[in-house]
Protein backbone atom coordinates (compact mmCIF):
# COMPACT_ATOMS: atom_id res chain seq x y z
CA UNK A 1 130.09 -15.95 -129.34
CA UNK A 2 126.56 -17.01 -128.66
CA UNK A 3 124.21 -16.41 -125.90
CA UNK A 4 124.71 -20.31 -124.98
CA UNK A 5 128.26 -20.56 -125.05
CA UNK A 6 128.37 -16.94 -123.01
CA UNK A 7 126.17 -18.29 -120.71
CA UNK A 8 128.17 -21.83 -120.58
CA UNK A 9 131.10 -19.97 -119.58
CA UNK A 10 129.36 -17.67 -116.99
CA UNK A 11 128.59 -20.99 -115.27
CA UNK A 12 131.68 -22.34 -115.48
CA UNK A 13 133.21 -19.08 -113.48
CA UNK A 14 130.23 -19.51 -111.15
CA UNK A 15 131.02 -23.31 -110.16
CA UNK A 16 135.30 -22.69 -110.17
CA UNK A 17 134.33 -19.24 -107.82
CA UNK A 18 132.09 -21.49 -105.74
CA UNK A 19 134.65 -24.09 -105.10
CA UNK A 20 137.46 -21.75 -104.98
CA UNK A 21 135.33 -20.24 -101.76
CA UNK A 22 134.46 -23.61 -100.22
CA UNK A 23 138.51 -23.86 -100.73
CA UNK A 24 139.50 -20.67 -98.98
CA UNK A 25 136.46 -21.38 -96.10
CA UNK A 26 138.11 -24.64 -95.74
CA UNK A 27 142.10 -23.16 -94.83
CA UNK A 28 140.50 -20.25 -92.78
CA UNK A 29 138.81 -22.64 -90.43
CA UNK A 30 142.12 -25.06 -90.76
CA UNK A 31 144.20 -21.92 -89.66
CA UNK A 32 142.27 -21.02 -86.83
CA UNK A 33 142.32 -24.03 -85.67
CA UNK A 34 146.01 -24.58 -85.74
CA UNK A 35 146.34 -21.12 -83.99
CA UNK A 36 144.15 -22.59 -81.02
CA UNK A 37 146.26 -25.03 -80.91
CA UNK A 38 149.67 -23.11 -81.14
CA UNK A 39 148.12 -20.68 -78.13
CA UNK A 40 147.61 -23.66 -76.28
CA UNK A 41 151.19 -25.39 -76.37
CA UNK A 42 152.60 -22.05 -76.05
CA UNK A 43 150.70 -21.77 -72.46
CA UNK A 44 151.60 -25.33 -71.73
CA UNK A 45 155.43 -24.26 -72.99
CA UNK A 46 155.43 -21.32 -70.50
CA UNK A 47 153.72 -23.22 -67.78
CA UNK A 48 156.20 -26.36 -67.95
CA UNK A 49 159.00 -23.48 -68.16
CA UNK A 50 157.69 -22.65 -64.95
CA UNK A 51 158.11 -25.65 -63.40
CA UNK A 52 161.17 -26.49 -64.47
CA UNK A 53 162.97 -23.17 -63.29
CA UNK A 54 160.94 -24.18 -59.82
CA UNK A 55 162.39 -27.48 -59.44
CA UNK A 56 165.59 -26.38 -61.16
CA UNK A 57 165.88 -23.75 -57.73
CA UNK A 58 164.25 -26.65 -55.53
CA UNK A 59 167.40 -29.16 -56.18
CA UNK A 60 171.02 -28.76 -54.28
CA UNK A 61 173.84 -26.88 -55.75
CA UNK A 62 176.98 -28.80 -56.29
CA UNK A 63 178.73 -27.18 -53.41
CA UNK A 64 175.91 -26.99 -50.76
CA UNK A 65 175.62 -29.96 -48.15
CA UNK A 66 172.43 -32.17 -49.14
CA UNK A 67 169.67 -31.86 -45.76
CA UNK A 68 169.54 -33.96 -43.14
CA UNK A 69 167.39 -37.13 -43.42
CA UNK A 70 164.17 -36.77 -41.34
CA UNK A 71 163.17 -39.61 -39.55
């Protein structure tokens, strides 16, 4: 093998390791951001959880009498 085609190859590795990073920066920033985003509907999961149990214990039980109308 000669110096040239050595080298040829060498450059070859250089520019598939180069995109192969630019590749790997690209899903790390992809991931993070879909982990933002997963924190975020968890707390808005939680949070609507929240309000449901709240209104869930706000509302009449089948057996109780409603309350009087206020006028």
């Amino acid at each position: 093998m000669t110096d040239i085609e050595l080298n040829a190859r060498i450059e070859s590795l250089e520019t598939r390791l180069m995109h192969h990073e630019a590749s790997i920066e690209e899903l790390t920033r992809t991931l993070i951001d879909q982990e933002q985003q997963m924190r975020l509907q968890t707390e808005t999961i939680r949070h609507l959880e929240a309000q449901i149990k709240g209104l869930q214990s706000a509302t009449v039980s089948p057996g109780e009498d409603p309350p009087p109308p206020h006028y």
